[in-house]
C-alpha atoms as a PDB file:
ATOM      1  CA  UNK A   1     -23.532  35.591 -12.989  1.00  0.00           C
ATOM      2  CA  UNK A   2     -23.468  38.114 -10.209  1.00  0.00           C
ATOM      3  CA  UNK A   3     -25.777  36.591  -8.065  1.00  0.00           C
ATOM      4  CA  UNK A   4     -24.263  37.454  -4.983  1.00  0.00           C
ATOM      5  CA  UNK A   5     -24.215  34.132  -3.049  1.00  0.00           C
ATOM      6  CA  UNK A   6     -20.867  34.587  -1.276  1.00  0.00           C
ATOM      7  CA  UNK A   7     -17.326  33.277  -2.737  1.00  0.00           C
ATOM      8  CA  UNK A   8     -16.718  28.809  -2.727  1.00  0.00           C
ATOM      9  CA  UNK A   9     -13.174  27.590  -2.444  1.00  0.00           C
ATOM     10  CA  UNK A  10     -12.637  24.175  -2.703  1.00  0.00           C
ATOM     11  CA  UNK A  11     -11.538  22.364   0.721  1.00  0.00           C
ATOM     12  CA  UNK A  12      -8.036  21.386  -0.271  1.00  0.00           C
ATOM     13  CA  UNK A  13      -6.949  24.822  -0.478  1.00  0.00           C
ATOM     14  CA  UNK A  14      -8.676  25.560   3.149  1.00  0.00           C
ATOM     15  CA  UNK A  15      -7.090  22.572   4.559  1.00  0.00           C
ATOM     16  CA  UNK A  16      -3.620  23.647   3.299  1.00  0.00           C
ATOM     17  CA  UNK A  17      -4.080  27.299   4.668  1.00  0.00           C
ATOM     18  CA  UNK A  18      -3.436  26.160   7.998  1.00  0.00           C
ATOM     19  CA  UNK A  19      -4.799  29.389  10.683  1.00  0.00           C
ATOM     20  CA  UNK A  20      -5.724  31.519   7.689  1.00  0.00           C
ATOM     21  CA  UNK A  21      -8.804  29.141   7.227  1.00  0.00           C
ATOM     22  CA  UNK A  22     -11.268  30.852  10.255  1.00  0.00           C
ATOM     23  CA  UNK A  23     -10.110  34.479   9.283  1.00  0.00           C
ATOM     24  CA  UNK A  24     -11.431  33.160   5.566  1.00  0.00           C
ATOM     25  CA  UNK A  25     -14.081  31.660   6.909  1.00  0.00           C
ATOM     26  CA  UNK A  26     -15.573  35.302   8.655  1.00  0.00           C
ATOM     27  CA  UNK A  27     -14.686  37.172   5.577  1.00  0.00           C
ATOM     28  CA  UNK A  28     -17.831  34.812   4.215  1.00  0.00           C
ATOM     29  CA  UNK A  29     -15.821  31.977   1.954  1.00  0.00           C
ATOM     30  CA  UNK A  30     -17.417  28.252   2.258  1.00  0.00           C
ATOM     31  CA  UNK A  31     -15.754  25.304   1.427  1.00  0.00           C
ATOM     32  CA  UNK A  32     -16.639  22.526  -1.017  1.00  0.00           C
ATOM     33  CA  UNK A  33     -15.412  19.120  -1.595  1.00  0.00           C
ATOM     34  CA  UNK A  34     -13.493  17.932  -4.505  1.00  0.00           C
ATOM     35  CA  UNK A  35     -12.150  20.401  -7.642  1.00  0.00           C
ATOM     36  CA  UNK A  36      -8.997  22.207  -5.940  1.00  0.00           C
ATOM     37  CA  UNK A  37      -6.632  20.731  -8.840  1.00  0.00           C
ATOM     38  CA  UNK A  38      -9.014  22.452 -11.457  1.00  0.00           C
ATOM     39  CA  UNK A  39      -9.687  25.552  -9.527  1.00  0.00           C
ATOM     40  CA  UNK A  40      -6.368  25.955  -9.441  1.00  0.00           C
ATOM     41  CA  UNK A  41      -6.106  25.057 -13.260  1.00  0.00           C
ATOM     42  CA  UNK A  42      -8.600  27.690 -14.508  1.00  0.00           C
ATOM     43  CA  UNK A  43      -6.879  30.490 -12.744  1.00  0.00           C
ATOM     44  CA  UNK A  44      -3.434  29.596 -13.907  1.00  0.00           C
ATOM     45  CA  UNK A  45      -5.329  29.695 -17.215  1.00  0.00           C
ATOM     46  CA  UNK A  46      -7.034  33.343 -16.371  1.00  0.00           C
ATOM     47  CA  UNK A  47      -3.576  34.666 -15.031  1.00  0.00           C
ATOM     48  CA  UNK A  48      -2.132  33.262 -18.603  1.00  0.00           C
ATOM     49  CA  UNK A  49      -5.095  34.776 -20.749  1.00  0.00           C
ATOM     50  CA  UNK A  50      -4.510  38.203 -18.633  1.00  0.00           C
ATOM     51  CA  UNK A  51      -0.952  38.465 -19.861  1.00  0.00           C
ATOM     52  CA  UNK A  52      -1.474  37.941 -23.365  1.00  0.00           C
ATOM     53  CA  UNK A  53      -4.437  40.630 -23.243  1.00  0.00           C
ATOM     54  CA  UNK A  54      -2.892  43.468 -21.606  1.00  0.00           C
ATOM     55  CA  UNK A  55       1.017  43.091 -21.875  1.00  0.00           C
ATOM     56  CA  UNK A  56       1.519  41.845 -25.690  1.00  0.00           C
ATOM     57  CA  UNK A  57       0.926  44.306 -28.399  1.00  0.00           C
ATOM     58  CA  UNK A  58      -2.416  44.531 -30.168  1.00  0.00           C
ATOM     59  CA  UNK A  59      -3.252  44.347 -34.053  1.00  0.00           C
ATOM     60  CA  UNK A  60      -2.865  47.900 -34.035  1.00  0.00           C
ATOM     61  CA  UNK A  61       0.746  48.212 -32.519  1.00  0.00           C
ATOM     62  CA  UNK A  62       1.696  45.680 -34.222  1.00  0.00           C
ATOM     63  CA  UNK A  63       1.195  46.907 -38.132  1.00  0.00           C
ATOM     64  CA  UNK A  64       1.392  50.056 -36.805  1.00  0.00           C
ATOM     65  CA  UNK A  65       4.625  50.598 -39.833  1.00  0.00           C
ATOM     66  CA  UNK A  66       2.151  50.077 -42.117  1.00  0.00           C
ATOM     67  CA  UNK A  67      -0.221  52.960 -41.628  1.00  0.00           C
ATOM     68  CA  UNK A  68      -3.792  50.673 -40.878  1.00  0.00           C
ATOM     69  CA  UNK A  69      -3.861  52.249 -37.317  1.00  0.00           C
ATOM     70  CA  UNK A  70      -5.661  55.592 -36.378  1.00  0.00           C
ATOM     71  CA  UNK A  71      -2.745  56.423 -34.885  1.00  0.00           C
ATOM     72  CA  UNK A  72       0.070  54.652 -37.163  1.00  0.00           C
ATOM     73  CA  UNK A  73       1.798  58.230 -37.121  1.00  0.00           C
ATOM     74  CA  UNK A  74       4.230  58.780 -34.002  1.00  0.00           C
ATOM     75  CA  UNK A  75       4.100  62.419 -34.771  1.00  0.00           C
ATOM     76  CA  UNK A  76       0.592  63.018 -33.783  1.00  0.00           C
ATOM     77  CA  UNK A  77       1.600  61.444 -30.067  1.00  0.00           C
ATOM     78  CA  UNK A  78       0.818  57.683 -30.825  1.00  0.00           C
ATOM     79  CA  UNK A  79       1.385  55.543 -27.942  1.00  0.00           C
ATOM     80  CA  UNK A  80       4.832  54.276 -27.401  1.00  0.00           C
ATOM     81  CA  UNK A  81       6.091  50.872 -28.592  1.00  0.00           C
ATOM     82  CA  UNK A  82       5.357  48.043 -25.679  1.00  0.00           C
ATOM     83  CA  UNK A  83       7.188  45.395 -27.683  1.00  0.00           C
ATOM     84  CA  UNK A  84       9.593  44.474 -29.916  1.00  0.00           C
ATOM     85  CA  UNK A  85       6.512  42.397 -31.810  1.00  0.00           C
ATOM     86  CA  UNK A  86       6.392  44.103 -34.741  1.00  0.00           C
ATOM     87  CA  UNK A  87       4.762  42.913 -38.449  1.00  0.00           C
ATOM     88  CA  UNK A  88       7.711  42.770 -40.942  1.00  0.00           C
ATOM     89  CA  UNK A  89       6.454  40.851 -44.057  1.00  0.00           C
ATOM     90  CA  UNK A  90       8.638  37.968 -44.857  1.00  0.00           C
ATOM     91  CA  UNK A  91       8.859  34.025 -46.579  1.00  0.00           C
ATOM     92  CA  UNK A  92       9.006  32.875 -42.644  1.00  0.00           C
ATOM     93  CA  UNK A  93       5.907  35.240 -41.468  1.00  0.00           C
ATOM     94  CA  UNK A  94       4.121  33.474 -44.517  1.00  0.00           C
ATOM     95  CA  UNK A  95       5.009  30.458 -43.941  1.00  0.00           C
ATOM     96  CA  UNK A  96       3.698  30.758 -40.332  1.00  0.00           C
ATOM     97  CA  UNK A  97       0.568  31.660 -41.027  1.00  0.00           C
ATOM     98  CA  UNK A  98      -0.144  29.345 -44.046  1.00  0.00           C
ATOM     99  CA  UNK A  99       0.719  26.660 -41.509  1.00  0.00           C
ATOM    100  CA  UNK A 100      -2.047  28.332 -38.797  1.00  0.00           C
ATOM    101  CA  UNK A 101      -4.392  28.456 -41.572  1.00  0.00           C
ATOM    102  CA  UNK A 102      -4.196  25.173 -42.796  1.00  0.00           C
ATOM    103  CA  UNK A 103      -3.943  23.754 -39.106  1.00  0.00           C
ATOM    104  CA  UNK A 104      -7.154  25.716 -38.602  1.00  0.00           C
ATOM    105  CA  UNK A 105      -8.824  24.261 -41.463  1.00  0.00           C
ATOM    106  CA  UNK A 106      -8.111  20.312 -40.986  1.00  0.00           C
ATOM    107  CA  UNK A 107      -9.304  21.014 -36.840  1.00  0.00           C
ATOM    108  CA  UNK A 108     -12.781  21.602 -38.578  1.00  0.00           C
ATOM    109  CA  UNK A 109     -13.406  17.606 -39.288  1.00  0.00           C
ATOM    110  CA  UNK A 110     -13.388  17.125 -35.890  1.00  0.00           C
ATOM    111  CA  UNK A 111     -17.406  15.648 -35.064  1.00  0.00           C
ATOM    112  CA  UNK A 112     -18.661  18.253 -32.751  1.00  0.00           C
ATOM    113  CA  UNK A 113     -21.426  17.109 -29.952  1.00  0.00           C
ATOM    114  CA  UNK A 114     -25.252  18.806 -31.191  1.00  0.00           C
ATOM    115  CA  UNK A 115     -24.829  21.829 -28.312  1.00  0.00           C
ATOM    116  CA  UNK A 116     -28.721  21.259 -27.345  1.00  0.00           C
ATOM    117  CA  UNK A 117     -28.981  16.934 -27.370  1.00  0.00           C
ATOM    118  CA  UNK A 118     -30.303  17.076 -23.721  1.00  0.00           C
ATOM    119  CA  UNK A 119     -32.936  19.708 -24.573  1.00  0.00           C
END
């Protein structure tokens, strides 16, 4: 994973950097063919994923009313509230998650490929 073989952008994004591609280039970047509309895909996808993780509340700020956190009690300097997401139980919270659960449970019929078949 780190094997240190120098960064590969695909060559659609170099040809629509215009001058920027030589000073790229020396900074040690190669280009490949093909894949720019992916590349471009996954990292809208990691940007995404990377503002879920560290701006929306966790688990524990979440039910943090209901005393399951270490530090569910604001007196003892508990970090302050990032969002108004908060747990309130409720018909409409249950409902929600009876309808992830049982979502959850019919995606498991889908046939899944054997993950070694080409071993």
């Amino acid at each position: 994973m780190a094997g240190l073989h120098g960064v590969t952008l695909p060559d659609a994004i170099g040809a629509r950097i215009g001058g920027l591609k030589q000073a790229v280039e020396a900074l040690g970047v190669q280009w490949t063919l093909g894949g720019a509309t992916r590349f471009i895909e996954t990292w809208a996808w990691v940007i995404f994923a990377g503002f879920i993780a560290f701006r929306m509340p966790n688990t524990q700020e979440i039910l943090r009313g209901h005393d399951p956190a270490l530090d569910a009690h604001p007196e003892r300097g508990a970090a302050p509230e990032r969002s108004r997401l908060v747990w309130r139980p409720s018909p409409r919270w249950a409902v929600a998650m009876g309808v992830l659960a049982v979502l959850g449970v019919l995606s498991l019929n889908r046939p899944s490929d054997f993950l070694y078949f080409q071993f």
